[in-house]
Protein backbone atom coordinates (compact mmCIF):
# COMPACT_ATOMS: atom_id res chain seq x y z
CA UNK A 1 0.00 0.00 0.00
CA UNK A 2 2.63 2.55 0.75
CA UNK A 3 4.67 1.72 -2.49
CA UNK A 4 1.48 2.73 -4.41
CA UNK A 5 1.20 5.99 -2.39
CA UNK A 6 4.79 6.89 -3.07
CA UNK A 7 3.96 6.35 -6.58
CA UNK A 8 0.81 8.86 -6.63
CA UNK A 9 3.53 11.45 -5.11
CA UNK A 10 5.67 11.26 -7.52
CA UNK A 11 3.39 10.85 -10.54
CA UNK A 12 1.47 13.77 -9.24
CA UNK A 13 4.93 16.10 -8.68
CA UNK A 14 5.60 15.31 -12.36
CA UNK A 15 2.19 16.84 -13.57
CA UNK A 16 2.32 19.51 -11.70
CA UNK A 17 5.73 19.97 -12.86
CA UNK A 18 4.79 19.46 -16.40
CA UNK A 19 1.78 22.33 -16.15
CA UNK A 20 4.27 24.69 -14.54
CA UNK A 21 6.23 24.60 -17.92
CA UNK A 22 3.67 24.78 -19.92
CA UNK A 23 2.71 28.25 -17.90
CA UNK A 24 5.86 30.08 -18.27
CA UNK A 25 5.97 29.02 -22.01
CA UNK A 26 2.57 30.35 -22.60
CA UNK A 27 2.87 33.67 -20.24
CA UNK A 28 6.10 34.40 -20.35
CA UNK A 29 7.58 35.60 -16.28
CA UNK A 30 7.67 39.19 -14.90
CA UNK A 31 11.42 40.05 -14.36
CA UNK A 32 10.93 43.00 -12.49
CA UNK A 33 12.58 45.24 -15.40
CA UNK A 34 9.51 45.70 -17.62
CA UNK A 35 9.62 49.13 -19.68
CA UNK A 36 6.62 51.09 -19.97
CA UNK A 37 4.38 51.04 -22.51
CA UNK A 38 6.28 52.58 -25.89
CA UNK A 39 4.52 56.12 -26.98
CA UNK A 40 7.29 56.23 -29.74
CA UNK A 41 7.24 52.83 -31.29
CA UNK A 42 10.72 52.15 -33.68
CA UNK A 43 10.82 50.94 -36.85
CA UNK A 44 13.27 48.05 -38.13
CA UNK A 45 16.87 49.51 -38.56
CA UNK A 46 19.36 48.95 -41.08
CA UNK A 47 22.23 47.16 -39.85
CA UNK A 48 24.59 49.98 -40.99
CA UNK A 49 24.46 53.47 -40.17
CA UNK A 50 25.62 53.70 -36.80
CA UNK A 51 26.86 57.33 -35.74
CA UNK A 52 27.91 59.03 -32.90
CA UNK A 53 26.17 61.11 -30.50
CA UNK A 54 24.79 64.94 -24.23
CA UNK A 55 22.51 64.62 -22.11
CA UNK A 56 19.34 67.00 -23.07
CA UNK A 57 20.36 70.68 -23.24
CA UNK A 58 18.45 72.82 -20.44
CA UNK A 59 17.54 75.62 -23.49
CA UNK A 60 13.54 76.73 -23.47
CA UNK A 61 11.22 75.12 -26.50
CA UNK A 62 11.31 77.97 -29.37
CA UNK A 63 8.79 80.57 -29.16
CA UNK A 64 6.01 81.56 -31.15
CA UNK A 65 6.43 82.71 -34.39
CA UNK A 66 10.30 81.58 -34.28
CA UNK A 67 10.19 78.50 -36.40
CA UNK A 68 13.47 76.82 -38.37
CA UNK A 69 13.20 77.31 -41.87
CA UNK A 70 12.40 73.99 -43.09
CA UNK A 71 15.90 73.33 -44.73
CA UNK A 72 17.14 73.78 -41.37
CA UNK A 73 14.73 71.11 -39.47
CA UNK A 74 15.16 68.35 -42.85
CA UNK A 75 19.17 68.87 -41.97
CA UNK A 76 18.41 68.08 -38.49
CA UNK A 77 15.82 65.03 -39.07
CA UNK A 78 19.14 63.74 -41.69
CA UNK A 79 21.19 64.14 -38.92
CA UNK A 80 19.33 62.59 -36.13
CA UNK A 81 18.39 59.52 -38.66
CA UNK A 82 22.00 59.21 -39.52
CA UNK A 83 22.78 58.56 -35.85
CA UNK A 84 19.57 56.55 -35.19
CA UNK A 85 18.39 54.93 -38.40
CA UNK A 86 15.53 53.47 -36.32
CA UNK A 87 14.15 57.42 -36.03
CA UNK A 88 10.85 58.03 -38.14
CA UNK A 89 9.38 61.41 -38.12
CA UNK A 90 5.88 60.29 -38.53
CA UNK A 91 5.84 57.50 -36.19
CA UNK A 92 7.43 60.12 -33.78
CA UNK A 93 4.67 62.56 -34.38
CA UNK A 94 2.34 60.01 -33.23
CA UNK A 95 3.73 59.15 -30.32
CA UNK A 96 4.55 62.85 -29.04
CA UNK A 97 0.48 63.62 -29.60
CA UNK A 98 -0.10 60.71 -27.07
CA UNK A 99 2.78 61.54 -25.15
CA UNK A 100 1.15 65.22 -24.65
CA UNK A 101 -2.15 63.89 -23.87
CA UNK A 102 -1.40 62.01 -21.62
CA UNK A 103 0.67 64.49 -19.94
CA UNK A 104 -1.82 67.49 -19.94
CA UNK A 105 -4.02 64.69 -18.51
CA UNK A 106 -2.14 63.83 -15.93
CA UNK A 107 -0.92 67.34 -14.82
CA UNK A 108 -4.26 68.03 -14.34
CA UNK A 109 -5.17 65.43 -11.80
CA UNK A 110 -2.14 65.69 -10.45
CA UNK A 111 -0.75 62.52 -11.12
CA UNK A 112 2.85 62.76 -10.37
CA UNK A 113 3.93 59.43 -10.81
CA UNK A 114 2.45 59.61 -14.40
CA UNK A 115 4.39 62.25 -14.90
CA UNK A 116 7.84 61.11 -14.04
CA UNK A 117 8.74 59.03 -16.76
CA UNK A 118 7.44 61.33 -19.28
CA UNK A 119 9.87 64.60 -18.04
CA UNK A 120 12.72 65.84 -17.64
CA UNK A 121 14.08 66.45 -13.94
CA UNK A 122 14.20 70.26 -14.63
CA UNK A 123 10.48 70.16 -16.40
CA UNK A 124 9.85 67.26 -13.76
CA UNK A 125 9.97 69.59 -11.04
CA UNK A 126 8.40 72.49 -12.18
CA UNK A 127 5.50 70.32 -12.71
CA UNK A 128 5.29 69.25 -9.88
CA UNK A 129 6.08 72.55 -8.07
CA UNK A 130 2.86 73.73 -9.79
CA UNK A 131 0.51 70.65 -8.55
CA UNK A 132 1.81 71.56 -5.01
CA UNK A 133 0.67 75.09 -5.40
CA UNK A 134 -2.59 73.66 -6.45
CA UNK A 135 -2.69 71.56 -3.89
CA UNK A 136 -1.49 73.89 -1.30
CA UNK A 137 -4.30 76.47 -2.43
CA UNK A 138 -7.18 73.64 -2.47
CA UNK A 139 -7.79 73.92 -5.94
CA UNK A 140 -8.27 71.59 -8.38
CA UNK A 141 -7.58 71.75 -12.57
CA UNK A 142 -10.22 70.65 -14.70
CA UNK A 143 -9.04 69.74 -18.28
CA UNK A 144 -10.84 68.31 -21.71
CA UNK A 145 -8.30 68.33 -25.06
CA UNK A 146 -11.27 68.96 -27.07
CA UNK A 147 -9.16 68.08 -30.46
CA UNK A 148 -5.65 68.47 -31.20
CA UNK A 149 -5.39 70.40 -34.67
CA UNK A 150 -2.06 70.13 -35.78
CA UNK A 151 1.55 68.74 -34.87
CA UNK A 152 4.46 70.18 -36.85
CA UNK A 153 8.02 69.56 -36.44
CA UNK A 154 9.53 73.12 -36.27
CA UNK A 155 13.12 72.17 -35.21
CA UNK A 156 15.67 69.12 -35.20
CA UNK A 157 19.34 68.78 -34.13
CA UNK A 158 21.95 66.73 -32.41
CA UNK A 159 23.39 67.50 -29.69
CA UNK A 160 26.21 65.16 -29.12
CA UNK A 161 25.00 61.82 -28.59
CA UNK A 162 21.11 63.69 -27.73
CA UNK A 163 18.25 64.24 -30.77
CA UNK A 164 15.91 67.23 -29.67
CA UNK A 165 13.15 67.69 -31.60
CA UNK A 166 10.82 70.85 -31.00
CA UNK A 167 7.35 70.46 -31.94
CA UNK A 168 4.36 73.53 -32.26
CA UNK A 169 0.91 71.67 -30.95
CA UNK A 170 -2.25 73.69 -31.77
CA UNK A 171 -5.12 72.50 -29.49
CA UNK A 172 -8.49 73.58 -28.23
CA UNK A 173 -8.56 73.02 -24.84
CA UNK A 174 -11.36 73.50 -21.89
CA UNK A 175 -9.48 74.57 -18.38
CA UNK A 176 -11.39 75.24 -15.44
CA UNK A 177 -9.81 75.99 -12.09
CA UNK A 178 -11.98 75.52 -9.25
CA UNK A 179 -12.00 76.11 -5.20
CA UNK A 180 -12.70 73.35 -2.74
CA UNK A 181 -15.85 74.50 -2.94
CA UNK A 182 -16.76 74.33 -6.72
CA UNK A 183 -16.53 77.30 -7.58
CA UNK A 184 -14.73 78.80 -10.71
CA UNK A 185 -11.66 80.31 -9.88
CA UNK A 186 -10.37 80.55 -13.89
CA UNK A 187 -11.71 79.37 -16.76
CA UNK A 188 -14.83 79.17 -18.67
CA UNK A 189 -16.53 75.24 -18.51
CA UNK A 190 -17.99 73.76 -21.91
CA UNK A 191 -15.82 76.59 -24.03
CA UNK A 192 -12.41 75.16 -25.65
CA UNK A 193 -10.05 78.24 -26.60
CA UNK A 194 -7.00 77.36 -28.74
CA UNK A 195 -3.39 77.34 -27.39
CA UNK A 196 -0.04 77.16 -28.88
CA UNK A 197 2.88 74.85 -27.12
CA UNK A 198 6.28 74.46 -28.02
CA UNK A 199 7.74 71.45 -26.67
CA UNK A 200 10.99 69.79 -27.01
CA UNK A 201 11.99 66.20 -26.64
CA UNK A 202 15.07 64.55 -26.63
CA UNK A 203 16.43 60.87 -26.84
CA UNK A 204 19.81 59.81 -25.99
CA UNK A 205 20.48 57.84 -29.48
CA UNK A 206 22.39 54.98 -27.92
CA UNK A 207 19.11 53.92 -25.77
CA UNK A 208 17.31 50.70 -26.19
CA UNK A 209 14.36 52.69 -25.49
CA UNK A 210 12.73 54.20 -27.95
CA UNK A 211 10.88 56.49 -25.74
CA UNK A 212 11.45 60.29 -25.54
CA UNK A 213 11.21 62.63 -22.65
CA UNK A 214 9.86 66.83 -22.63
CA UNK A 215 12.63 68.68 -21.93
CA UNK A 216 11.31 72.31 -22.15
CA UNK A 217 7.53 73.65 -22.59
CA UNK A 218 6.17 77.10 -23.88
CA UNK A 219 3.04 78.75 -24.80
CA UNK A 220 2.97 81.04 -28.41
């Protein structure tokens, strides 16, 4: 009787065993080092290419108005692509209009951890300077992108071993400020008015990750 028993153990060990296996095969296991979610996907690269390439400059976006002349910003998109043939301006595009979605979004609850992936430390903590003001005065920021018109690349360079790209995002946005207790302190609910942002992102080239962080912010 107890040879049979010993022979359920075992038999039973080896199935379990066996399904084990056949989990991590199917799901894969959480290492602890996962990236977050890409907002700038890359395309294939060529094998050849490779160039060389500072950590993001502390300069503030371009103002209004003050736009590259578009000779300029292709020479910079060569340059950039030279040193990361991976770099496509359109796929970048679309992940900078998520990217700033989801960072006006998250300003505006005041989602900090959101945030810190996304920024620079410098534009990090002015962010976050701001959302303790808020919080200090017992207000809270209401905000609705009602449509984002337009993203245009208006400059491109390398600096070093670091691709900046400055982009002008036209928007129509609905910002209400309120007090604790509801009532408006700025802003106008259920009417969008249009803004103008310059923001810059940069990329160390010689990252496996093929996301980009703000490095400076302005208003036209």
């Amino acid at each position: 009787m107890g040879e049979f028993q010993y022979f359920d153990i075992i038999l039973f060990a080896m199935v379990a065993g066996f399904l084990v296996l056949r989990l991590r095969s199917v799901l894969g296991r959480r290492t602890g080092n996962e990236r977050r979610r890409d907002l700038f996907p890359r395309r294939g690269a060529p094998a050849s290419d490779v160039a060389t390439l500072v950590e993001p400059d502390k300069r503030v976006a371009r103002s209004a108005g003050d736009a590259a002349p578009a000779d300029v910003v292709a020479e910079g998109l060569n340059r950039i692509r030279r040193a990361d043939p991976s770099f496509d301006p359109t796929q970048f595009i679309e992940g900078a209009r998520t990217a700033f979605e989801m960072i006006v979004a998250a300003f505006a609850k005041g989602d900090k951890a959101e945030l810190r992936p996304l920024l620079s430390d410098e534009v990090f903590r002015r962010f976050a300077m701001a959302i303790d003001e808020r919080v200090a005065a017992k207000e809270a920021l209401e905000t609705q992108i009602e449509r984002l018109d337009s993203v245009d690349i208006v400059e491109a360079e390398l600096v070093a071993r670091t691709a900046q790209v400055t982009l002008k995002l036209v928007s129509h946005q609905v910002n209400v400020t309120r007090a604790m207790d509801g009532s408006i302190v700025e802003g106008s609910p259920g009417q969008p008015v249009e803004k103008t942002d310059y923001w810059t992102f940069a990329r160390d080239t010689r990252s496996t990750d093929p996301n980009w962080v703000l490095v400076a912010t302005s208003s036209g």
